[in-house]
Protein backbone atom coordinates (compact mmCIF):
# COMPACT_ATOMS: atom_id res chain seq x y z
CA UNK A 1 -12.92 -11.96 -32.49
CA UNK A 2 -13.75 -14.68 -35.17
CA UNK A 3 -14.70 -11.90 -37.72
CA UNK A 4 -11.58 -10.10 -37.20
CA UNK A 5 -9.99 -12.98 -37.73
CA UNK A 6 -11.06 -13.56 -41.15
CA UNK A 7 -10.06 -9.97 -42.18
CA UNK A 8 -6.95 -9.94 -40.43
CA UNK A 9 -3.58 -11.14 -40.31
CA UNK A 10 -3.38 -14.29 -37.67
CA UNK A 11 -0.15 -12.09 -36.31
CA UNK A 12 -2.35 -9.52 -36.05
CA UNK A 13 -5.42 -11.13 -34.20
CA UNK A 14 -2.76 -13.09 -31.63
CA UNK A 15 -1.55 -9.44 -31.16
CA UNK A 16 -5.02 -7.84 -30.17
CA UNK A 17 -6.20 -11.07 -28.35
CA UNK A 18 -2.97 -10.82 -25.87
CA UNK A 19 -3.62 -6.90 -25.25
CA UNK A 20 -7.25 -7.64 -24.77
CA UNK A 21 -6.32 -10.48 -22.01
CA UNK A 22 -3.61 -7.75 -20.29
CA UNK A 23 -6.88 -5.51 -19.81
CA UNK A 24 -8.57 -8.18 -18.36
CA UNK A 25 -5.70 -8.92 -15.86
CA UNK A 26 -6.99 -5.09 -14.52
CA UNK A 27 -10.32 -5.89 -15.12
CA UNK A 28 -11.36 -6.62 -11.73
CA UNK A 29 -11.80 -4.22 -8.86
CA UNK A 30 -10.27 -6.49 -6.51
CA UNK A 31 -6.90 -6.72 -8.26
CA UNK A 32 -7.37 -3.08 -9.20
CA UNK A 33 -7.12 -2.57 -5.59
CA UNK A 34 -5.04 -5.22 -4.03
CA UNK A 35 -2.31 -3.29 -7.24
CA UNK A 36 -3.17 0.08 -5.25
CA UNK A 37 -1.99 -1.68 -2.07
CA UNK A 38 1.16 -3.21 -3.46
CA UNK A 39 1.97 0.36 -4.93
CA UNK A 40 2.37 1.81 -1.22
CA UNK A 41 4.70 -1.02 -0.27
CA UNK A 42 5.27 -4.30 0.10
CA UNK A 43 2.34 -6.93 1.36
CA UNK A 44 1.96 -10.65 2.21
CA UNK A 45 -1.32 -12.72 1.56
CA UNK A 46 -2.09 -12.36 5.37
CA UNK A 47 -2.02 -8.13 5.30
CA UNK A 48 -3.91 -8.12 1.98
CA UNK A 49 -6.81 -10.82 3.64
CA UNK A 50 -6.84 -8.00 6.97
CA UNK A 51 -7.21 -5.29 4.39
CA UNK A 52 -9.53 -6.56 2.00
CA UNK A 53 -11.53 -8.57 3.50
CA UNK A 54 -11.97 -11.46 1.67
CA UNK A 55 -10.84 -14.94 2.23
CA UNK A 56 -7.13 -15.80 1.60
CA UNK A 57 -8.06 -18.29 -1.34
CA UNK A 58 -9.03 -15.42 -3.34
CA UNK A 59 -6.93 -13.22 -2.38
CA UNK A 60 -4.29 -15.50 -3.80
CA UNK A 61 -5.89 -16.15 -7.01
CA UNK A 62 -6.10 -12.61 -7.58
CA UNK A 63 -2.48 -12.69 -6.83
CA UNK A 64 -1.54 -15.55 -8.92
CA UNK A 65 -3.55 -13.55 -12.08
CA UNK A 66 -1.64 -10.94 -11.30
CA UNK A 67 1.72 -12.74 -11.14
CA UNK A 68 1.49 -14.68 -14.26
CA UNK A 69 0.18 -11.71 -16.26
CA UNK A 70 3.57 -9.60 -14.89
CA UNK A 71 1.86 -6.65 -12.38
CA UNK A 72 3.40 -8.21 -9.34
CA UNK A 73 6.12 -10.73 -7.83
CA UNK A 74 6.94 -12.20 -4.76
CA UNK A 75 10.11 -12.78 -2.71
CA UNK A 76 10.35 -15.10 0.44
CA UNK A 77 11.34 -13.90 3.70
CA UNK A 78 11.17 -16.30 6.46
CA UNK A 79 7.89 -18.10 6.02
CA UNK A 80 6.16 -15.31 4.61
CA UNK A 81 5.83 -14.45 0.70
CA UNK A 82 6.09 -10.46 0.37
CA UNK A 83 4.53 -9.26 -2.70
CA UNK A 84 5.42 -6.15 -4.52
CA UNK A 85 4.39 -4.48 -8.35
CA UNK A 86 6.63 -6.13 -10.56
CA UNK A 87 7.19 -3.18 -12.94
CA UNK A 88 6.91 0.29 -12.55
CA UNK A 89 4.61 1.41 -15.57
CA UNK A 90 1.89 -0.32 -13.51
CA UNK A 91 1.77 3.33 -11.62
CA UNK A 92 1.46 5.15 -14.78
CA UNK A 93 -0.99 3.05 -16.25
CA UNK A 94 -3.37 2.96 -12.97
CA UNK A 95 -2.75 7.01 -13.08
CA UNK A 96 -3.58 7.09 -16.40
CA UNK A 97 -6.92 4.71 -16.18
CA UNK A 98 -8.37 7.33 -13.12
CA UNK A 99 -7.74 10.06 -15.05
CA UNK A 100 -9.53 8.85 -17.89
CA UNK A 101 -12.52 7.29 -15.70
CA UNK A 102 -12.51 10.86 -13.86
CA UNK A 103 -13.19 12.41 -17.13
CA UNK A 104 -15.71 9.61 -18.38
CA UNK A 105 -17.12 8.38 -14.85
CA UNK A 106 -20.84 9.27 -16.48
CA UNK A 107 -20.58 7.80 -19.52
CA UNK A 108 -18.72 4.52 -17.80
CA UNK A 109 -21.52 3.99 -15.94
CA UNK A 110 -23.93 4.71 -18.57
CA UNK A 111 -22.24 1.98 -20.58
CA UNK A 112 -24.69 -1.20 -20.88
CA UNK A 113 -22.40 -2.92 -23.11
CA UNK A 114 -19.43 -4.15 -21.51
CA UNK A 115 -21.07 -5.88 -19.22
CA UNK A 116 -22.81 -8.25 -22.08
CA UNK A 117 -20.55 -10.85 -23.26
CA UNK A 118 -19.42 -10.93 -26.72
């Protein structure tokens, strides 16, 4: 980004840095999926851990990403923490993203670049 930002407005470099770090928030397939979960209803830590797979610690970072960047929320009920999308345009833009990666899927794949760091 340090070349854009000497062509650029700073407003406009804060602007592209924040919607570059709202991609990354979907950037990783387990959030990707634990968002697909949370679409068909309502899940604590301990259902996403039986689902996934994984170990609860990560499954609650992934959670906490996802909560601090705005995809999902929590409520308390009891002892349990139920977590649910936090906005509805999540659906759309998941929709939107498979329909795009169902046209592209080759191409995607073919792609050596993203996974090389800037």
């Amino acid at each position: 980004m340090s070349s854009l930002s000497k062509r650029l407005p700073a407003a406009e470099v804060e602007q592209l840095q924040l919607g570059a770090k709202f991609f990354r928030g979907l950037g990783d397939p387990t959030r990707l999926k634990i968002l697909e979960l949370l679409l068909q209803r309502e899940r604590t830590v301990t259902q996403l851990v039986e689902i996934l797979g994984i170990p609860q610690g990560r499954v609650s970072s992934h959670l906490a990403c996802l909560s601090w960047c705005g995809y999902v929320t929590a409520s308390r009920q009891g002892r349990n923490r139920y977590y649910r999308v936090a906005d509805k345009r999540v659906r759309r833009i998941l929709a939107l993203a498979q329909d795009m990666v169902a046209d592209n899927a080759e191409h995607i794949w073919a792609c050596t670049r993203l996974e090389r760091s800037p």
